[in-house]
Protein backbone atom coordinates (compact mmCIF):
# COMPACT_ATOMS: atom_id res chain seq x y z
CA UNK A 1 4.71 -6.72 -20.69
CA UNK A 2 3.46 -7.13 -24.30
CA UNK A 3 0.39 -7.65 -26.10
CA UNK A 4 -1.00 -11.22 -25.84
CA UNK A 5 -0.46 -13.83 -28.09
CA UNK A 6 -3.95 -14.44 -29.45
CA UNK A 7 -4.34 -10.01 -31.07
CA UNK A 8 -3.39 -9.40 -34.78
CA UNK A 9 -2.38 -5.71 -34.55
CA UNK A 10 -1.11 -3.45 -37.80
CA UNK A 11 0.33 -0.09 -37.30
CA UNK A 12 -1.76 2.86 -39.66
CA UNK A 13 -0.62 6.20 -40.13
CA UNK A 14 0.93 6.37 -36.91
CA UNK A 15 -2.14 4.79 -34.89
CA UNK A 16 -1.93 1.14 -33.71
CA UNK A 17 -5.35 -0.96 -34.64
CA UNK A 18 -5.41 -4.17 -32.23
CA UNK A 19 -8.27 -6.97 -33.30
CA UNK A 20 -9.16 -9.27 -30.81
CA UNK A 21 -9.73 -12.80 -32.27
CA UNK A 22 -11.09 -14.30 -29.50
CA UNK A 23 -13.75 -10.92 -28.94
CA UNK A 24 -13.61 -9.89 -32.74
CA UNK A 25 -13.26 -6.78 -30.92
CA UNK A 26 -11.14 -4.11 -32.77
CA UNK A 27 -8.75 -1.26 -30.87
CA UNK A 28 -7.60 1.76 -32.00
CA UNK A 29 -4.49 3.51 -30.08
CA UNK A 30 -3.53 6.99 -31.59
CA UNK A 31 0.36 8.04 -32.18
CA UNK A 32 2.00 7.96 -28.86
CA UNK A 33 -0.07 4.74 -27.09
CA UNK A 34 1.28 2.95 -30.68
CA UNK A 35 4.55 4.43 -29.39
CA UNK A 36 3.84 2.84 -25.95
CA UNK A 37 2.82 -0.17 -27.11
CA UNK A 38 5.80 -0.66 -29.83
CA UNK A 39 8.46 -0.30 -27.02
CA UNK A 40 6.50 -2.56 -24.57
CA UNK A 41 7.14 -5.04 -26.86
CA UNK A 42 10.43 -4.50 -27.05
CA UNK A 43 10.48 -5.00 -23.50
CA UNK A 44 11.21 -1.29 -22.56
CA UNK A 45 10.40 -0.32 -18.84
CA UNK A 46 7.82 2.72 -18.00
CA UNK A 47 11.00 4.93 -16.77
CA UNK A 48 12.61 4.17 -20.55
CA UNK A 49 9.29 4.94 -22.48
CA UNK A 50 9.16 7.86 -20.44
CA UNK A 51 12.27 9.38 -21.21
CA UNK A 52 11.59 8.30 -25.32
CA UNK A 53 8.28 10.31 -25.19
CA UNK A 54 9.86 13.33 -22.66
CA UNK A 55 12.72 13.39 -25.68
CA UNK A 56 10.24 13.29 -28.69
CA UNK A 57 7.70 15.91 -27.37
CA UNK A 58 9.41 17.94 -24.39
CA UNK A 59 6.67 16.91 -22.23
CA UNK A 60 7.03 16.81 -18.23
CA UNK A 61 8.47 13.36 -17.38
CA UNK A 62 6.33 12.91 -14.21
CA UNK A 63 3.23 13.70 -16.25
CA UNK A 64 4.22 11.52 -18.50
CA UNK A 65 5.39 7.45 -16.16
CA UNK A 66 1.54 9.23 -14.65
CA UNK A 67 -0.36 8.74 -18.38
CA UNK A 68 1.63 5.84 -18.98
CA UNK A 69 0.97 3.55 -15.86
CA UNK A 70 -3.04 4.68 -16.95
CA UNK A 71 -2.43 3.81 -20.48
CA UNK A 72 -1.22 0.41 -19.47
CA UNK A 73 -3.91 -0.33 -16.77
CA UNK A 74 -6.68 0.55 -19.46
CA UNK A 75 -4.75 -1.78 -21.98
CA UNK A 76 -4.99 -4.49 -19.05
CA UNK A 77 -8.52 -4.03 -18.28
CA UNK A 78 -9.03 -4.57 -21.73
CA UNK A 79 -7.62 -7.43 -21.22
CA UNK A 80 -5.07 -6.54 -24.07
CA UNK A 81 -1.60 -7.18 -22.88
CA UNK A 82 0.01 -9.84 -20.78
């Protein structure tokens, strides 16, 4: 899953702003939806962003695949990723 071919993004202060050329819609994600986002385009799975946010922020790990899956499903409905 990654962000489709046709967004420019650029990564702010810690926040991910994603322009839409098609839309000339702009997207702002704040610190850890840019940190979703960077390792979904390495190709990480939800279970391995998980455990990269759980280690950063001692957060509960079921909590967090839970905000992920709805961070992603936004992103899609958005029409944002691919």
């Amino acid at each position: 899953m990654k962000l489709k071919k046709n967004l420019a993004y650029r990564k702010i202060d810690g926040k991910i702003f994603i322009v839409d050329m098609k839309t000339s819609m702009l997207h702002s994600v704040n610190e850890i939806g840019s940190l979703i986002i960077d390792l979904l385009q390495k190709n990480y799975n939800f279970n391995e962003i998980a455990q990269k946010i759980v280690q950063e922020y001692d957060v509960n790990i079921e909590d967090v695949i839970l905000d992920i899956k709805n961070f992603v499903s936004i992103l899609r409905e958005k029409k944002l990723i691919e």
